[in-house]
Protein backbone atom coordinates (compact mmCIF):
# COMPACT_ATOMS: atom_id res chain seq x y z
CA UNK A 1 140.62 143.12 118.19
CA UNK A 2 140.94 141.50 114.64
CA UNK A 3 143.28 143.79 112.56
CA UNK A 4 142.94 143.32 108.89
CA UNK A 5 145.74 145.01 106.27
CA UNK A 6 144.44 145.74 102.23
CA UNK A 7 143.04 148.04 100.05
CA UNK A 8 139.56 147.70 100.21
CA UNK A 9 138.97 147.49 96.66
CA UNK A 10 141.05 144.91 95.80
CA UNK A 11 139.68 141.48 94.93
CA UNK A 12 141.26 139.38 97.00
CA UNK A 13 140.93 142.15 100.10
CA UNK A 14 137.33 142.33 99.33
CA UNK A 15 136.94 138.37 99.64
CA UNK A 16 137.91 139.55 103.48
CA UNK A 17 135.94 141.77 103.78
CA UNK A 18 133.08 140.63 102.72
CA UNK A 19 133.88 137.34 105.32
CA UNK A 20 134.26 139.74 108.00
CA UNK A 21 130.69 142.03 107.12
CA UNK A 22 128.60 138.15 107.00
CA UNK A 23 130.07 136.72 110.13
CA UNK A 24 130.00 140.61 112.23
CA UNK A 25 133.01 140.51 113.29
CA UNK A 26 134.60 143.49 114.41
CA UNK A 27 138.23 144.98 113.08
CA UNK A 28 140.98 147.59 112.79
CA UNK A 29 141.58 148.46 109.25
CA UNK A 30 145.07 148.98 107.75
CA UNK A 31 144.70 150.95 104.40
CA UNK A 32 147.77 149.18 102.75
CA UNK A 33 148.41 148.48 98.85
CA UNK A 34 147.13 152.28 98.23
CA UNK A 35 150.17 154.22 97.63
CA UNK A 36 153.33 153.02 95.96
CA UNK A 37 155.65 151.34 98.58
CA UNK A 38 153.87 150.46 101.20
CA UNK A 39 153.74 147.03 100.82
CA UNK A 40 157.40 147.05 101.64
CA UNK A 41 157.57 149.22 104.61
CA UNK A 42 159.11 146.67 107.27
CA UNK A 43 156.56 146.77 109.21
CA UNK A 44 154.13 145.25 106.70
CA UNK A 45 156.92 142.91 105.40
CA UNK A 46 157.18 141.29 109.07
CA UNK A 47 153.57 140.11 108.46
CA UNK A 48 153.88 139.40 105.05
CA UNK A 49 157.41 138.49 103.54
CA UNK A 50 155.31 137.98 100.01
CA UNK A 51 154.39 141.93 100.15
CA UNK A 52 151.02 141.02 99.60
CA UNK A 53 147.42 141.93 100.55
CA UNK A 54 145.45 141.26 102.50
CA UNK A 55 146.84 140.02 105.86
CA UNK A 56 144.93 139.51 109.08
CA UNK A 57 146.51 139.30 112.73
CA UNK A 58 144.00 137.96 115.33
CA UNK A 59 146.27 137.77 118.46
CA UNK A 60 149.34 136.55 118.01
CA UNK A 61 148.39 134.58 114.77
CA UNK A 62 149.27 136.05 111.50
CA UNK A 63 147.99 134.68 108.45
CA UNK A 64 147.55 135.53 104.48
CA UNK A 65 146.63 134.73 101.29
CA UNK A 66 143.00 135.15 100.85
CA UNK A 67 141.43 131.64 101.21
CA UNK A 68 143.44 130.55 103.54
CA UNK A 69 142.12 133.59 105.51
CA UNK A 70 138.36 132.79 104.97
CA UNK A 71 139.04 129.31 105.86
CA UNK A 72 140.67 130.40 109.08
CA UNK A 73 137.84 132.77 109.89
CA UNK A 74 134.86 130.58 109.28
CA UNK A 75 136.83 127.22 111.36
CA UNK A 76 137.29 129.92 114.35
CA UNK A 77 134.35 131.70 114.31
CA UNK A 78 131.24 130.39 112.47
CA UNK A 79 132.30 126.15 113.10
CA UNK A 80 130.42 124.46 110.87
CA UNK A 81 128.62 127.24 109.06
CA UNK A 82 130.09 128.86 106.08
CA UNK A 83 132.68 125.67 105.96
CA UNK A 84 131.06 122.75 106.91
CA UNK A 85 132.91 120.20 109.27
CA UNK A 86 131.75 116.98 107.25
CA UNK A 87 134.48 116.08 104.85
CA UNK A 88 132.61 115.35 102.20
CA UNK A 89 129.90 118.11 102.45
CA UNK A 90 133.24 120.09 102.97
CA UNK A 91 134.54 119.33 99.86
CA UNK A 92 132.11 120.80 97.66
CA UNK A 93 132.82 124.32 99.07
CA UNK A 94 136.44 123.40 98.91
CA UNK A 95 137.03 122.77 95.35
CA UNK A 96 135.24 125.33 93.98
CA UNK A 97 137.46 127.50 96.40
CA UNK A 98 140.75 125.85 94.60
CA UNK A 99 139.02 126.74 90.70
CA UNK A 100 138.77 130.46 91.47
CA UNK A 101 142.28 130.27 92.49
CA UNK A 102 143.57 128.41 89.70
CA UNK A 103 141.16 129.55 86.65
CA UNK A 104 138.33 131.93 87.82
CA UNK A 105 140.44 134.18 89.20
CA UNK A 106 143.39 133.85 86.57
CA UNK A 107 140.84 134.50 83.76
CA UNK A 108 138.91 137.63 85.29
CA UNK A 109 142.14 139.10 86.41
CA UNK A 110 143.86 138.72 82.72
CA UNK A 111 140.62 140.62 81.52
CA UNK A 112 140.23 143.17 84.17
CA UNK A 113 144.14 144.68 83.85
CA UNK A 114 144.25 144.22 80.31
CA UNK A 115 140.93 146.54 79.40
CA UNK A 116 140.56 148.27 82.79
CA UNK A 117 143.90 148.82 84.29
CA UNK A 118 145.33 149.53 80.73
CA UNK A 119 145.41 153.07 79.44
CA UNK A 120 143.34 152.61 75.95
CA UNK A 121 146.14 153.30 73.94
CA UNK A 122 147.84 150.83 75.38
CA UNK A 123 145.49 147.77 75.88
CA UNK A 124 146.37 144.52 73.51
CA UNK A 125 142.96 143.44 71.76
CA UNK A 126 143.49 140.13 70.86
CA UNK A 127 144.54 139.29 74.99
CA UNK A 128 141.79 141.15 75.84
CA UNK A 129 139.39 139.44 73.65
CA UNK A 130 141.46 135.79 74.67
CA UNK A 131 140.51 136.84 78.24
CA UNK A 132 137.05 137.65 77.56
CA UNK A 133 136.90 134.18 75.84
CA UNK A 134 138.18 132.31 79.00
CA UNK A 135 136.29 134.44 81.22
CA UNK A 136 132.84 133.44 79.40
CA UNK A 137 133.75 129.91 79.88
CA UNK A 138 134.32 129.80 83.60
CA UNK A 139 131.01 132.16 84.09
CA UNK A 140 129.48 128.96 81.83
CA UNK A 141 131.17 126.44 84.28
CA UNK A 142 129.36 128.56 86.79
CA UNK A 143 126.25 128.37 85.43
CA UNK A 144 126.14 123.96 85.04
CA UNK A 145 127.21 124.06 88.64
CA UNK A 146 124.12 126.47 89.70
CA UNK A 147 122.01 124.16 88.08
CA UNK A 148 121.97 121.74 91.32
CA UNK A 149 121.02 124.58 93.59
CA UNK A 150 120.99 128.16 94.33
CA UNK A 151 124.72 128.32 96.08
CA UNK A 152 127.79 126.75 94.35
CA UNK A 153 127.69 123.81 96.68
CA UNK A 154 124.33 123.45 96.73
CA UNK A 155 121.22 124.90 98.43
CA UNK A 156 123.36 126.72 101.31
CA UNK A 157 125.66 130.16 100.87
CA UNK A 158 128.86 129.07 101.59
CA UNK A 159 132.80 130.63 101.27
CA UNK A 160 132.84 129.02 98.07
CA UNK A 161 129.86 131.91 96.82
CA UNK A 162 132.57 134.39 98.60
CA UNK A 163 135.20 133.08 96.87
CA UNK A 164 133.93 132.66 93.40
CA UNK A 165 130.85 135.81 93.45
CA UNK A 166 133.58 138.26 94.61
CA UNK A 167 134.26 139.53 90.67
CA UNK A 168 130.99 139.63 89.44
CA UNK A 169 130.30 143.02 90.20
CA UNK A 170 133.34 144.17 88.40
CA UNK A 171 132.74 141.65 85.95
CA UNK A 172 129.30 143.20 84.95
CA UNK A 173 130.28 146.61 85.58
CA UNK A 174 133.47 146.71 83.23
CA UNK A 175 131.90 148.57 80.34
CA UNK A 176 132.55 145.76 77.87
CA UNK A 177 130.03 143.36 76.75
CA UNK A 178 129.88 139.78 78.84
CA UNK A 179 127.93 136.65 79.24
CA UNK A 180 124.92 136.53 81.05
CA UNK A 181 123.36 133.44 81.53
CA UNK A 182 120.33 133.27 83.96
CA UNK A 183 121.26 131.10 86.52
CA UNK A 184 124.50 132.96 86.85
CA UNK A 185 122.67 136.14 86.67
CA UNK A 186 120.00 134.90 89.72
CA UNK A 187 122.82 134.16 91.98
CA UNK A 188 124.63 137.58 91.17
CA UNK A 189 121.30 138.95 92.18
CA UNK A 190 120.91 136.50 95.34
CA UNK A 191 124.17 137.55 96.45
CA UNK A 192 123.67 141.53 95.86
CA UNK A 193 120.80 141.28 98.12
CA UNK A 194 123.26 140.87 101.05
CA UNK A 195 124.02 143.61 103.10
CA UNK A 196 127.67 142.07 103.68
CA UNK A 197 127.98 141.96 99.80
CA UNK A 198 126.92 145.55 99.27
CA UNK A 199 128.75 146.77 101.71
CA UNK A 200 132.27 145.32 100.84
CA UNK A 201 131.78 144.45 96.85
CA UNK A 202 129.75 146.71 95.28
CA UNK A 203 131.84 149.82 95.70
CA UNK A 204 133.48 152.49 93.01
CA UNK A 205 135.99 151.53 91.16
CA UNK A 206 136.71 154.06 88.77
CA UNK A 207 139.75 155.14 90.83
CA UNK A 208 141.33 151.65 88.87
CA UNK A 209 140.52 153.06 85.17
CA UNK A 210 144.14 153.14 83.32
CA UNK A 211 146.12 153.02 86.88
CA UNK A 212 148.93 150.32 85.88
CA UNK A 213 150.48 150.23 89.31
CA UNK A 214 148.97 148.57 92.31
């Protein structure tokens, strides 16, 4: 059996998670990344030498970082669905895959520790409200891109919609006052309305509020 290691809600775990829940596939959770020090408990460090979450073994193969793990997962078990096989049709899932590593995910990430994970007397305003500016303008990058069809590349829910949806439910639900433009706002709604995305996503976070540590 699949064995999966991460705190279940943290974003990158839950971009596993919620992979696993849409293609049924069955696993032995690790709760690691909960309590201070167990990412470097040799045992963990074996799998990972980065000390990061989440990890997956499936056999004898080990592998992390989070889109390299729903790549793996969709090329072994769902060929051709979630990541298609044609290079070029392949490509649009891909590259939005690389943006939320490289600015959608930098951007929410830089707003969600500076208000959320911040005690209040300690937050910095002006980062926050930088990070709320950069954050509005990849949710408006969003937005252009849903204007060719109801999935990020194109009429079809693909790992790029795993990828790149994963934070909006945080992103609405942080208690601060965001961009909502429709299109963005129908997809948020398209993707809520899967049981895979309920299950993993949508799930307290409260435990998060002013906690500074992993």
């Amino acid at each position: 059996m699949l064995e999966f290691w991460g705190r279940k809600n943290a974003y990158n775990v839950q971009k596993v998670s919620w992979m696993l829940a849409e293609l049924g596939i069955d696993f032995r959770h690790h709760d690691v990344g909960s309590r201070p020090g167990d990412l470097d408990e040799p045992e963990f460090v074996r799998l990972n030498p980065h000390r990061r979450v989440p990890v997956i073994v499936d056999g004898d193969r080990v592998v992390w970082e989070s889109n390299t793990i729903l790549r793996y997962l969709a090329n072994r078990y769902d060929p051709d669905g979630l990541l298609p096989s044609d290079p070029w049709r392949r490509s649009l899932v891909e590259r939005w895959m690389d943006w939320e590593l490289t600015r959608l995910q930098v951007d929410f990430i830089d707003l969600f520790w500076g208000y959320y994970r911040q005690p209040a007397d300690e937050r910095d305003e002006t980062a926050i409200e930088d990070a709320r500016a950069r954050c509005g303008a990849a949710m408006r990058q969003l937005e252009r891109q849903l204007e060719a069809g109801d999935y990020l590349a194109g009429a079809r829910f693909s790992v790029a919609d795993i990828a790149c949806g994963v934070c909006l439910y945080r992103y609405f639900n942080l208690g601060l006052p965001v961009e909502t433009p429709d299109r963005l706002l129908d997809w948020y709604q398209r993707l809520g309305a899967r049981d895979a995305y309920r299950d993993t996503v949508m799930l307290p976070f409260d435990d998060l509020r002013g906690r500074t540590s992993f």
